[in-house]
N, C-alpha and C. Protein backbone atom coordinates (compact mmCIF):
# COMPACT_ATOMS: atom_id res chain seq x y z
N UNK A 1 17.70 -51.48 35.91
CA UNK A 1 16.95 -51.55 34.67
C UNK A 1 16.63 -53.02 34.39
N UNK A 2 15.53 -53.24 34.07
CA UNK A 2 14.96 -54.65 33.71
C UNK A 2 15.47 -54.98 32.63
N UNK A 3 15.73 -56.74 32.55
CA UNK A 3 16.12 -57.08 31.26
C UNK A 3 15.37 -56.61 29.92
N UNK A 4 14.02 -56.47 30.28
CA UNK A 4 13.17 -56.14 28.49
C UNK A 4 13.13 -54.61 28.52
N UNK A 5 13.33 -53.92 29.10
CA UNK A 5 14.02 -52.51 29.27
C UNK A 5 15.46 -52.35 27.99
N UNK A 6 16.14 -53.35 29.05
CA UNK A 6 17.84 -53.16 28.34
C UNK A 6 17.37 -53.80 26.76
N UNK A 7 16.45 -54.77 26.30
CA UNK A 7 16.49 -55.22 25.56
C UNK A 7 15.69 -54.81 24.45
N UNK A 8 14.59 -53.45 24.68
CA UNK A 8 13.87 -52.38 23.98
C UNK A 8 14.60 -51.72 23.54
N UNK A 9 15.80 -50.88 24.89
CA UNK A 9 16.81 -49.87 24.36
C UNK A 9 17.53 -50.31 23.14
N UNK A 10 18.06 -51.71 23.37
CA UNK A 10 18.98 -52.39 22.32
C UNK A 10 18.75 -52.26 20.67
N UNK A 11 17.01 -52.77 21.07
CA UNK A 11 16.65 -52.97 19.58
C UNK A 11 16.22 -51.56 19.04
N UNK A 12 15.89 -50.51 19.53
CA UNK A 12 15.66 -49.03 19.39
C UNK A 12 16.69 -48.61 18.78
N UNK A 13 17.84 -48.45 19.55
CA UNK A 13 19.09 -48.25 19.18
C UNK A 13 19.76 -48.40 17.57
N UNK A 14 19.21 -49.73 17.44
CA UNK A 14 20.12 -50.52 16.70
C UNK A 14 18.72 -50.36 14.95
N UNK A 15 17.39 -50.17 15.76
CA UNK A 15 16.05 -50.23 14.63
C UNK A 15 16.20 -48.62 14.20
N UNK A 16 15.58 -47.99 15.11
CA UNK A 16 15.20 -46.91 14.90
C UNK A 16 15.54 -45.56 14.29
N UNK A 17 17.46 -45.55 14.34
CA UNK A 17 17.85 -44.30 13.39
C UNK A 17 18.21 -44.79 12.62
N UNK A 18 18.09 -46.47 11.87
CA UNK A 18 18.18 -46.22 10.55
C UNK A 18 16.89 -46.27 10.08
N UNK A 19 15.65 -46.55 10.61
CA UNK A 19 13.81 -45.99 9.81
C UNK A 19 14.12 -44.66 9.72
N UNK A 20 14.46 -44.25 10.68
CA UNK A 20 14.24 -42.63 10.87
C UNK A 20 15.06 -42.13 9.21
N UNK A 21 15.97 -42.53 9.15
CA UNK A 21 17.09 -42.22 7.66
C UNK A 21 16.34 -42.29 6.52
N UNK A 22 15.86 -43.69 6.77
CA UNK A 22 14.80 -44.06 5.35
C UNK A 22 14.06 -43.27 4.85
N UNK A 23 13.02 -43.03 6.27
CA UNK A 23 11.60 -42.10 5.78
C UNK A 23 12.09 -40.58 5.62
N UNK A 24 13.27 -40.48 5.84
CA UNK A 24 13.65 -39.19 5.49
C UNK A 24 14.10 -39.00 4.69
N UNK A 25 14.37 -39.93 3.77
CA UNK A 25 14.98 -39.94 2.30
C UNK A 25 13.32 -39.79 1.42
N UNK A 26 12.59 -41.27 2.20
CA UNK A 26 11.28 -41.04 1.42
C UNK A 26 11.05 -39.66 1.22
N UNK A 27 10.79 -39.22 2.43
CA UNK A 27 9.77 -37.84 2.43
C UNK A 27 10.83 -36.48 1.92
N UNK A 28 12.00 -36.89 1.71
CA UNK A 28 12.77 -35.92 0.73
C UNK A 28 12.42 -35.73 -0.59
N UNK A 29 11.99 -37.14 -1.10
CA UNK A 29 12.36 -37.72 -2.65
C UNK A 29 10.41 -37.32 -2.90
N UNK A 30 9.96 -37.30 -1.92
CA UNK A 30 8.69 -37.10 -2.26
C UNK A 30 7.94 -35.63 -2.47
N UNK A 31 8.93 -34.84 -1.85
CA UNK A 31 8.75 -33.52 -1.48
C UNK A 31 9.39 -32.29 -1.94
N UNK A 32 10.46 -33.00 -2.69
CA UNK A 32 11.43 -32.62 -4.06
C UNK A 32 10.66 -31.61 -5.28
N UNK A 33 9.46 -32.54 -5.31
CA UNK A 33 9.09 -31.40 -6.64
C UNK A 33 8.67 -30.34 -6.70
N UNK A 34 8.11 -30.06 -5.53
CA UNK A 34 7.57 -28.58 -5.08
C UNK A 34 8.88 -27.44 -5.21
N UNK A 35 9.79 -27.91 -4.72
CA UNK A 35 11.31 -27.33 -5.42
C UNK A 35 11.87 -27.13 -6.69
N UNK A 36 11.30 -28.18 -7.43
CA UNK A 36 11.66 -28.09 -8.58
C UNK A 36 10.66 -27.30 -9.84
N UNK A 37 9.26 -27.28 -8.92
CA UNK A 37 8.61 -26.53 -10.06
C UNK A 37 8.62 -25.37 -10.93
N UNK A 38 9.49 -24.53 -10.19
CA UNK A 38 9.52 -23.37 -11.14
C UNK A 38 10.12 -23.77 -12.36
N UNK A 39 10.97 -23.87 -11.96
CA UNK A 39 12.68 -24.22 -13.14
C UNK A 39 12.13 -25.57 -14.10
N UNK A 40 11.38 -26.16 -13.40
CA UNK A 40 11.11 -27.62 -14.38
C UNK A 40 9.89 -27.39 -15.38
N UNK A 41 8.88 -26.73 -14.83
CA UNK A 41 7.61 -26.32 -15.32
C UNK A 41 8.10 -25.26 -16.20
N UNK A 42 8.95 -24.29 -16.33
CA UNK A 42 9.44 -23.55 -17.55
C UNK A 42 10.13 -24.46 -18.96
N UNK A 43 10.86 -25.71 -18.14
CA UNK A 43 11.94 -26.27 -19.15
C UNK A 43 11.03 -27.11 -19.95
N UNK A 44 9.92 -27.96 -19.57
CA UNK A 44 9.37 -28.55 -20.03
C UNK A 44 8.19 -28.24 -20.34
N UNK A 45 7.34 -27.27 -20.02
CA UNK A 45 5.80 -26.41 -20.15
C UNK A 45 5.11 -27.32 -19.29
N UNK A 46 5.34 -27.41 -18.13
CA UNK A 46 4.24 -27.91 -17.41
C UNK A 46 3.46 -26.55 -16.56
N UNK A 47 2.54 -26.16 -16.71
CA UNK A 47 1.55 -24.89 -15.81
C UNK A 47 0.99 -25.59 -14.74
N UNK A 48 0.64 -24.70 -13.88
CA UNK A 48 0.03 -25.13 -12.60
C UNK A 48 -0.93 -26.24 -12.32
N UNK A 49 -1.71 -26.30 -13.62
CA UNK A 49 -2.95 -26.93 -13.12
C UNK A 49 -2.09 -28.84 -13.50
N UNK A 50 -1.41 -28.49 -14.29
CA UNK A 50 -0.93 -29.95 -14.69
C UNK A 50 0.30 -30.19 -13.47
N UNK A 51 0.68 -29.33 -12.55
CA UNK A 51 1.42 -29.49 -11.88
C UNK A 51 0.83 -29.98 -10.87
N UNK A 52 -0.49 -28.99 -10.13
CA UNK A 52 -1.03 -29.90 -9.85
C UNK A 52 -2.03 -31.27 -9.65
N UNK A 53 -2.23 -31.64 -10.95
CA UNK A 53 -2.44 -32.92 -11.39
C UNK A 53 -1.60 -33.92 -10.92
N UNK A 54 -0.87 -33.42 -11.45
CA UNK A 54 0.44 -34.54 -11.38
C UNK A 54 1.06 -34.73 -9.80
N UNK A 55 1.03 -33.52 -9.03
CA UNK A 55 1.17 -33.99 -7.31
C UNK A 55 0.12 -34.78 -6.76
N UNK A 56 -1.04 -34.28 -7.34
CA UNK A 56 -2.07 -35.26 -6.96
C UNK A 56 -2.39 -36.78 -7.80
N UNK A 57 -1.25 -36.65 -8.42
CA UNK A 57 -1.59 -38.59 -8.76
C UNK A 57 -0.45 -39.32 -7.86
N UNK A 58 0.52 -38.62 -7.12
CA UNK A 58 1.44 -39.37 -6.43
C UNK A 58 0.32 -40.01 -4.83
N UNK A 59 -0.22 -38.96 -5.00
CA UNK A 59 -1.17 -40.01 -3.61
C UNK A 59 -2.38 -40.74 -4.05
N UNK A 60 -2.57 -41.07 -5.67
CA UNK A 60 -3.14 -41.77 -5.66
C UNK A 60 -2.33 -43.50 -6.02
N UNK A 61 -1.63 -43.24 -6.04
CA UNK A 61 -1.08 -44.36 -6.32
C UNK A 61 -0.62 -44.80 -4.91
N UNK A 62 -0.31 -43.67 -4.16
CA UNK A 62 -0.21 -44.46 -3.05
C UNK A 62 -1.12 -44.73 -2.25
N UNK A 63 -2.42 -44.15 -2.23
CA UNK A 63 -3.04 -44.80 -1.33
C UNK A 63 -3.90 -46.36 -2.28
N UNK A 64 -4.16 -46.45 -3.15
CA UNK A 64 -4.31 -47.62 -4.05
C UNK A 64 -3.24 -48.70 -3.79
N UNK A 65 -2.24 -48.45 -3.42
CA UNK A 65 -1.29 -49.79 -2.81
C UNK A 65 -0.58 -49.92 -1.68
N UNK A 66 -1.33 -49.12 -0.96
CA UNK A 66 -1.48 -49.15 0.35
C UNK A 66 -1.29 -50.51 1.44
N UNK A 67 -2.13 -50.66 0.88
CA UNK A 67 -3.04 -52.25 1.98
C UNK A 67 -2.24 -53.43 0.97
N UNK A 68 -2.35 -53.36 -0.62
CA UNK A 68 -1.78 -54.44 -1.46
C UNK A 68 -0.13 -54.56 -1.03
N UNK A 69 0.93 -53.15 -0.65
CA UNK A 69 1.80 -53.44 -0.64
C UNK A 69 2.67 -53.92 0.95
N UNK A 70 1.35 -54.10 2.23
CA UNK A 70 1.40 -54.25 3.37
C UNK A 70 1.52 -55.89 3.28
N UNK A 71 0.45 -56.09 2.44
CA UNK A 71 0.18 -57.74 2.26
C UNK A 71 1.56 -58.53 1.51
N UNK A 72 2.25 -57.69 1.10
CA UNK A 72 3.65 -58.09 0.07
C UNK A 72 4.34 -58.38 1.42
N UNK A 73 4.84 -57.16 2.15
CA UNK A 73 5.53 -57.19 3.02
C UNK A 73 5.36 -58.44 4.37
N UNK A 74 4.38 -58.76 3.94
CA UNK A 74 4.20 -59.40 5.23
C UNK A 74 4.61 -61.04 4.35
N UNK A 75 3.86 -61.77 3.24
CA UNK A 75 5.05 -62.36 2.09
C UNK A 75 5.73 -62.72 2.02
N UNK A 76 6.52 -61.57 1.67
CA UNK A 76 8.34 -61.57 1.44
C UNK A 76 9.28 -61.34 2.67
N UNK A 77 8.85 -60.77 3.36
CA UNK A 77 9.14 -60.21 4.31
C UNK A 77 9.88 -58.66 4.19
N UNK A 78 10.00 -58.26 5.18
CA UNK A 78 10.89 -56.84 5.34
C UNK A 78 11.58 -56.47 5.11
N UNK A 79 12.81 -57.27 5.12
CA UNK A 79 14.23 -56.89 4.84
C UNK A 79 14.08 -56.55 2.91
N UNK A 80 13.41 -57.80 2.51
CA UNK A 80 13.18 -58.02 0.85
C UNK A 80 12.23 -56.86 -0.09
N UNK A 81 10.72 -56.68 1.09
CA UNK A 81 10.09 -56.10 0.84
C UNK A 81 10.48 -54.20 0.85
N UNK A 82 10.95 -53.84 1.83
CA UNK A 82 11.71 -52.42 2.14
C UNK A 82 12.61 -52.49 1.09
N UNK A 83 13.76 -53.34 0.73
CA UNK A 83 14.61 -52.81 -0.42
C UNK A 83 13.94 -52.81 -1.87
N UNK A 84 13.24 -53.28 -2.21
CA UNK A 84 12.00 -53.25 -3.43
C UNK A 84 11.71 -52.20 -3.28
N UNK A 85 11.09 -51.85 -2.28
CA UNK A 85 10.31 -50.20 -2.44
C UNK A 85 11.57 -49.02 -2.54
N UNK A 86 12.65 -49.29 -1.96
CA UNK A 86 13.89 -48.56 -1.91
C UNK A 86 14.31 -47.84 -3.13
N UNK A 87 14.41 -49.41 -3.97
CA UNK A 87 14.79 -49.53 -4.91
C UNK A 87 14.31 -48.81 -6.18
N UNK A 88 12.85 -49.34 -5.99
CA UNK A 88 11.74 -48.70 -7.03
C UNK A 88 11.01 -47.02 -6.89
N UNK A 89 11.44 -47.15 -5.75
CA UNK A 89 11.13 -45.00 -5.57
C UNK A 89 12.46 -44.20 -6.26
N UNK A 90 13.59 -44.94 -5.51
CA UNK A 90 14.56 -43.91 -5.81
C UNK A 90 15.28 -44.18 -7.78
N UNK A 91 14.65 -45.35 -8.18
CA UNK A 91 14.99 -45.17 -9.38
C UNK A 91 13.93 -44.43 -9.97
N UNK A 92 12.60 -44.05 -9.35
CA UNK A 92 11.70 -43.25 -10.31
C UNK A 92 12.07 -42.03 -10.11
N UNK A 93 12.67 -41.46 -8.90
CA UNK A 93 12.73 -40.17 -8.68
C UNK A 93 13.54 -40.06 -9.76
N UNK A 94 15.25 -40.48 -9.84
CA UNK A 94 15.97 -40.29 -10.49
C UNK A 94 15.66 -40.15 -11.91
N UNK A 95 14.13 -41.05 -12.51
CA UNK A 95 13.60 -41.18 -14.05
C UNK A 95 13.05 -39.71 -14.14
N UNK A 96 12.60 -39.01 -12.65
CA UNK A 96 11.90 -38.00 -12.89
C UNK A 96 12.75 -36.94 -13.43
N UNK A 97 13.91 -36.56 -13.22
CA UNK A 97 15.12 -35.82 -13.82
C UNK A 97 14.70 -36.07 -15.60
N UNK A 98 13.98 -37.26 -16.28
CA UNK A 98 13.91 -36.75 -17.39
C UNK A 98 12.54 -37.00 -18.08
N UNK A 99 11.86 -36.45 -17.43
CA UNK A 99 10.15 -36.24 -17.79
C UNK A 99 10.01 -35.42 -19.07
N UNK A 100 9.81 -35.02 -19.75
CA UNK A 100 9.45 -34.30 -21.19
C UNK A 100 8.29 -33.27 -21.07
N UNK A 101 7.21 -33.27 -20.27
CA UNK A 101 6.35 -32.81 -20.37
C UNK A 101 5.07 -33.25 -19.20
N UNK A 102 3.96 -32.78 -20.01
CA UNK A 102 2.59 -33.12 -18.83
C UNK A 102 2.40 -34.65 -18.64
N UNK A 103 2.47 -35.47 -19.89
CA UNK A 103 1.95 -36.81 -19.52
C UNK A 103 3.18 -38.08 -18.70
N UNK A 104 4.40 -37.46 -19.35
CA UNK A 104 5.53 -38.40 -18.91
C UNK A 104 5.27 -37.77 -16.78
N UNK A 105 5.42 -36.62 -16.75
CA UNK A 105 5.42 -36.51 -15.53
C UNK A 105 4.50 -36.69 -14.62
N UNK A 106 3.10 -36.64 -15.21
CA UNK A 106 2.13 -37.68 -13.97
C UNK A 106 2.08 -39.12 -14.31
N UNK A 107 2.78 -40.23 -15.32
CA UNK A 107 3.26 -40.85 -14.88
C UNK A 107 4.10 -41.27 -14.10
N UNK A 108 5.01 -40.26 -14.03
CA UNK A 108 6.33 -40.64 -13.14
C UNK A 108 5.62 -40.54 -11.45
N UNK A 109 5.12 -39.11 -11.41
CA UNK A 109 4.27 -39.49 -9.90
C UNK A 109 3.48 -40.19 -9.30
N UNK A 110 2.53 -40.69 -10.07
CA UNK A 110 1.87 -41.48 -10.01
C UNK A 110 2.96 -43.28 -9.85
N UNK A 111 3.53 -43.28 -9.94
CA UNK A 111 4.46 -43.96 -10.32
C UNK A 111 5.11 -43.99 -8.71
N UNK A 112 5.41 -43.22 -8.26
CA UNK A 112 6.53 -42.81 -7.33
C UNK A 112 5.13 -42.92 -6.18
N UNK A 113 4.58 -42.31 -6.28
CA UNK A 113 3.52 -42.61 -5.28
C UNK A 113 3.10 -44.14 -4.86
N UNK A 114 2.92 -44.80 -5.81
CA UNK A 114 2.98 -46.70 -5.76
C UNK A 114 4.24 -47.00 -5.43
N UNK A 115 5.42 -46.80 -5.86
CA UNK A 115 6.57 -47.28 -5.26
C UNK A 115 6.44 -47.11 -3.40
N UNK A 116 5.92 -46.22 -3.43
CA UNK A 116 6.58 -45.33 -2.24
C UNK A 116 5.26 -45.81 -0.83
N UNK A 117 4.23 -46.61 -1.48
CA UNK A 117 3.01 -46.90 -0.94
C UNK A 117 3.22 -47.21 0.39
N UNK A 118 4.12 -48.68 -0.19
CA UNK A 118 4.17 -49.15 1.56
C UNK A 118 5.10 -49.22 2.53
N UNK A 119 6.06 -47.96 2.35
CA UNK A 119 6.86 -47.76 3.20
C UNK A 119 6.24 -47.60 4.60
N UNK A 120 5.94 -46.10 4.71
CA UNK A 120 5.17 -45.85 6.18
C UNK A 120 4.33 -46.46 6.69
N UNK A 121 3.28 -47.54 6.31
CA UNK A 121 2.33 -47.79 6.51
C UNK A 121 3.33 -49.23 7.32
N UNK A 122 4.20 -49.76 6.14
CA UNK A 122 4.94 -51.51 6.49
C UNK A 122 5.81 -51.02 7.73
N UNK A 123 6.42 -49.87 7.96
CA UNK A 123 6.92 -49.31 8.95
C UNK A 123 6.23 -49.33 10.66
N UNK A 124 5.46 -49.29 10.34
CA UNK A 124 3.92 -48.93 11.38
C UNK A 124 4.05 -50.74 11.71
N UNK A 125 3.67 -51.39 11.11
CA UNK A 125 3.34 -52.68 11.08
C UNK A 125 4.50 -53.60 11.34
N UNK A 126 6.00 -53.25 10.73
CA UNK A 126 7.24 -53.71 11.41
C UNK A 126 7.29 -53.48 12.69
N UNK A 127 7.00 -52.30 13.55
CA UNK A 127 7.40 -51.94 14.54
C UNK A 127 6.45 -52.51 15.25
N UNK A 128 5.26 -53.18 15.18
CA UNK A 128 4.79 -53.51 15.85
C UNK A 128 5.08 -55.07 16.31
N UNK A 129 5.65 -55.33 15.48
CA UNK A 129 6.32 -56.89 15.34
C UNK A 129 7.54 -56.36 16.32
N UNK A 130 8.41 -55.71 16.61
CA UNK A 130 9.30 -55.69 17.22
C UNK A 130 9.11 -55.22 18.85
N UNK A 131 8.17 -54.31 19.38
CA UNK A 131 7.65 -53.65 20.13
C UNK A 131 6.54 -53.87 20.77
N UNK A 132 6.60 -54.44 22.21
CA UNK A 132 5.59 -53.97 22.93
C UNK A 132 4.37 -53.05 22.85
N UNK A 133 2.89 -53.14 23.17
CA UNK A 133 2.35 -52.20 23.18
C UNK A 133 2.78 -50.96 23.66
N UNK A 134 3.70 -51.25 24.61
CA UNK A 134 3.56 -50.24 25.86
C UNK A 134 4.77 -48.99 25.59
N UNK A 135 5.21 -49.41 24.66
CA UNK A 135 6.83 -48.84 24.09
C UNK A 135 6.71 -48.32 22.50
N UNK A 136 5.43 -48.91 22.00
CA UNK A 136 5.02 -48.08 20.53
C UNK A 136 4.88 -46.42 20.25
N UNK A 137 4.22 -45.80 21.18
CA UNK A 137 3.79 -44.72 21.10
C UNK A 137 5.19 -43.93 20.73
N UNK A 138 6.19 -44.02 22.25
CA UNK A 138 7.37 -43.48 21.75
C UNK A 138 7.94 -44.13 20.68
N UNK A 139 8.52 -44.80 20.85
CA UNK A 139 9.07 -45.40 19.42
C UNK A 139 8.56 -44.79 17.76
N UNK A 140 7.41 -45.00 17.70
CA UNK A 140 6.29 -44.14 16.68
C UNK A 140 6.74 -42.89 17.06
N UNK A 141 6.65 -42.17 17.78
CA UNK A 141 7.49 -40.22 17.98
C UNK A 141 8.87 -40.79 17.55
N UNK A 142 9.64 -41.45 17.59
CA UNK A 142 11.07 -41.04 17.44
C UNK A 142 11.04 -41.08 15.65
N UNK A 143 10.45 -42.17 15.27
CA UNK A 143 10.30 -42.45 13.82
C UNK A 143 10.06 -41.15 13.32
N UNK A 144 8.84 -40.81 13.64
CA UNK A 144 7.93 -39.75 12.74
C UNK A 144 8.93 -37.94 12.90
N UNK A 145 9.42 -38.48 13.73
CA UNK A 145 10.63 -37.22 14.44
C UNK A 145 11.65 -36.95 12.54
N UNK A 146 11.58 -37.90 11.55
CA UNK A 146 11.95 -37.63 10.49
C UNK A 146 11.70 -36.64 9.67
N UNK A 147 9.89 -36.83 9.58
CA UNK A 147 9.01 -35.44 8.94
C UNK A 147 9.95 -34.19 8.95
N UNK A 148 9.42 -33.68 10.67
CA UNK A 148 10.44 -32.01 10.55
C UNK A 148 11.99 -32.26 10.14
N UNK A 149 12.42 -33.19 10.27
CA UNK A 149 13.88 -33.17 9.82
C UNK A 149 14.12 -33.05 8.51
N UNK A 150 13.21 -34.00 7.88
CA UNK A 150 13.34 -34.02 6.49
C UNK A 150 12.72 -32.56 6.32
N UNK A 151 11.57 -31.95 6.12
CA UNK A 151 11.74 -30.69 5.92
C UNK A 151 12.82 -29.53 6.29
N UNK A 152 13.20 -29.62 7.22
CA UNK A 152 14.36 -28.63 7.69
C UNK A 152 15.13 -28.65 6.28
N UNK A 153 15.79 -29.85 6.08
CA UNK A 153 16.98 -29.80 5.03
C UNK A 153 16.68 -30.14 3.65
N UNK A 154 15.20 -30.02 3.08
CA UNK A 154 14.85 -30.50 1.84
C UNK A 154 14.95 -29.15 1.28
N UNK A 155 14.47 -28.09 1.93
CA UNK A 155 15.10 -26.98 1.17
C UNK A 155 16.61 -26.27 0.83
N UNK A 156 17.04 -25.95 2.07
CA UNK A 156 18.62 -25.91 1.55
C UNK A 156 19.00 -26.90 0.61
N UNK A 157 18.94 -28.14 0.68
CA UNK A 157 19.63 -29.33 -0.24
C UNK A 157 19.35 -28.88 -1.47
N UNK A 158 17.68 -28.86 -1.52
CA UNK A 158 17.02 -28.28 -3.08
C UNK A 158 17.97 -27.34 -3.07
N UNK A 159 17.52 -26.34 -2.62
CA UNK A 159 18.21 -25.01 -3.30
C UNK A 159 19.95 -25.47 -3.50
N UNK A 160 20.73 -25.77 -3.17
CA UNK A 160 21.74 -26.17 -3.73
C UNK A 160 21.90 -26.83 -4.96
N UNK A 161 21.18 -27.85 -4.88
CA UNK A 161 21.34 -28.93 -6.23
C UNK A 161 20.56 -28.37 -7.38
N UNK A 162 19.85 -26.77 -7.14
CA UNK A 162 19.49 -26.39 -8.19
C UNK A 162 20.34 -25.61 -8.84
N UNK A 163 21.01 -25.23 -8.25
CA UNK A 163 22.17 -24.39 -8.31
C UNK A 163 23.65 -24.92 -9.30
N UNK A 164 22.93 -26.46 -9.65
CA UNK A 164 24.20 -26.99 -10.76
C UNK A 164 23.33 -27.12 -12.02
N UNK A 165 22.71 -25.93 -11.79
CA UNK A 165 22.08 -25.56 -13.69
C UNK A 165 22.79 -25.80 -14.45
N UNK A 166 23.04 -26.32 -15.50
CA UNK A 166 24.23 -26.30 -16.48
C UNK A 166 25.36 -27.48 -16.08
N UNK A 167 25.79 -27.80 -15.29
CA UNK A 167 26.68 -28.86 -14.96
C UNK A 167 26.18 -30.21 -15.90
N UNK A 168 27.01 -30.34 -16.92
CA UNK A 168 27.06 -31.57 -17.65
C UNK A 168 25.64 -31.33 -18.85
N UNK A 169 25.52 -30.51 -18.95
CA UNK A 169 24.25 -29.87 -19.85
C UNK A 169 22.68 -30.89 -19.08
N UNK A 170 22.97 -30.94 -17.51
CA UNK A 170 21.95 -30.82 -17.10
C UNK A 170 20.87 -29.42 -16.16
N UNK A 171 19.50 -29.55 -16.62
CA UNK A 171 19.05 -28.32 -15.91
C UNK A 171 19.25 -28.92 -14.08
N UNK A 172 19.33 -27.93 -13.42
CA UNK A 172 19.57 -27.54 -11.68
C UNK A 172 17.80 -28.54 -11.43
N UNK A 173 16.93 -28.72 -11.66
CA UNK A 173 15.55 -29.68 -11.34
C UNK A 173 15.95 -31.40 -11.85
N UNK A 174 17.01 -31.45 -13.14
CA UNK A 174 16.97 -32.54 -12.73
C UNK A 174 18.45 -32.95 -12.27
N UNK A 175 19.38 -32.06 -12.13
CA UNK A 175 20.33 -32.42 -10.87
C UNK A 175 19.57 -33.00 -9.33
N UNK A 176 18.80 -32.20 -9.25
CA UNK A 176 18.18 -32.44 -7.93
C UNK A 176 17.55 -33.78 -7.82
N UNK A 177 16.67 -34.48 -8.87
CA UNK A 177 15.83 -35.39 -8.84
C UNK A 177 16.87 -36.80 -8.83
N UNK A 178 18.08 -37.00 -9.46
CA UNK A 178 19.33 -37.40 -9.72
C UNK A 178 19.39 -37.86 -8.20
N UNK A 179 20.09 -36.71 -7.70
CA UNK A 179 21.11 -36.63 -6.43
C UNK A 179 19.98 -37.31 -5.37
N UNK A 180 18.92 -36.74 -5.09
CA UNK A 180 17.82 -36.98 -3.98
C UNK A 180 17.47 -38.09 -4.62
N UNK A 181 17.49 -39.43 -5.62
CA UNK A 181 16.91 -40.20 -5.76
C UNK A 181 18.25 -41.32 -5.03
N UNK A 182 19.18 -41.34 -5.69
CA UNK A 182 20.59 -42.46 -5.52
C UNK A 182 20.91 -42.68 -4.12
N UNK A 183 20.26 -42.12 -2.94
CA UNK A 183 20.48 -42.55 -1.35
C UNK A 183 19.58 -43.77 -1.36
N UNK A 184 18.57 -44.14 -1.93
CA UNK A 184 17.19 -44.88 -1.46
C UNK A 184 17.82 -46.05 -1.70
N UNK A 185 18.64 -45.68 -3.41
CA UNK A 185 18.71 -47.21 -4.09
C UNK A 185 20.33 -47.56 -3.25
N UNK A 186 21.26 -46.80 -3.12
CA UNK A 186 22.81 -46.83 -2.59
C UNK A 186 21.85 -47.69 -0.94
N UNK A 187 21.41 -47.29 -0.06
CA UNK A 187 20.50 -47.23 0.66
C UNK A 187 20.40 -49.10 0.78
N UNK A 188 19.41 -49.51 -0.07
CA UNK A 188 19.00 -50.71 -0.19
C UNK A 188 20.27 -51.46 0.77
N UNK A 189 21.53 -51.66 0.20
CA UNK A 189 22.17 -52.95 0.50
C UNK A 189 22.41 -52.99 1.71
N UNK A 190 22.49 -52.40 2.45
CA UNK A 190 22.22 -52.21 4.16
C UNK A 190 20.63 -52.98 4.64
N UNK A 191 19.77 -52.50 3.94
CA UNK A 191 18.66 -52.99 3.90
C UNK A 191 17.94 -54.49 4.45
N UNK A 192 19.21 -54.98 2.91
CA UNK A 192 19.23 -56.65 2.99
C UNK A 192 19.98 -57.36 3.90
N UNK A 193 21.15 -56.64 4.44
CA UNK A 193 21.89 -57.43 5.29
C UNK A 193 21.21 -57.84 6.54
């Protein structure tokens, strides 16, 4: 095995299952509310059409800081820039546990969608800083290998954490938003090191 062989494996090794963790928290914390709509949309009167309003302002915020939050990252750098976004998704998710209604909650998505902007995109663009052309493609499959994972277990998890209806006179939607938000920010200090 060639030295930049042994020295791809190394940094793969050592890069790649903790992105893979991240974006699977992202795409948990992002994918959360579709779980929560029944139970949340009764507690608070949100109906469909404001429900989906409100899913559809999380991608507008993210694609609006898209490119602005690539240009941060590149800045501050990565280590600084990734725990900011860490930081600022998983404390909105967690704000989302106490939305009131139609307007608090497409702020909050809308909201979470900008936090959440330039993860995948600064991800894409880290790895290219670390990686060869010739070694991206895979590398990019092992990452994105998060998606189905994170779906596999966003439902069981949901359905569990809805299941502590009543625990502490909170409803089971915002147990969930709680629990699925505190990995991103717990998350961070690994981040920075």
């Amino acid at each position: 095995m060639s030295q930049e062989l042994r020295l791809i494996r190394r940094i793969t090794l050592k890069l790649i299952p903790f992105l893979i963790l991240l974006y699977l928290i992202a795409y948990v914390d992002r994918s959360a509310v579709g779980f929560a709509k029944l139970h949340m949309g009764a507690d608070i009167g949100i109906g469909d059409a404001a429900y989906g309003l409100g899913a559809g302002l999380f991608f507008i915020g993210y694609f609006l800081l898209e490119i602005p939050s690539n240009l941060m990252l590149e800045r501050f750098g990565a280590r600084r820039w990734f725990a900011r976004i860490m930081i600022t998704w998983g404390a909105i998710t967690i704000g989302m546990a106490f939305v009131q209604g139609p307007h608090s909650f497409y702020v909050m998505r809308f909201l979470l969608g900008a936090a959440e902007a330039g993860f995948f995109p600064g991800v894409l663009y880290y790895v290219t800083q670390w990686f060869p052309v010739r070694h991206r493609g895979k590398i990019l499959g092992l990452f994105i290998l998060s998606q189905p994972i994170a779906m596999m277990i966003t439902g069981p998890v949901s359905g569990g954490l809805l299941g502590m209806d009543g625990i502490l006179g909170l409803h089971g939607w915002q147990w969930l938003f709680i629990v699925i938000g505190t990995p991103a920010i717990l998350l961070t200090w690994p981040v920075l090191r």
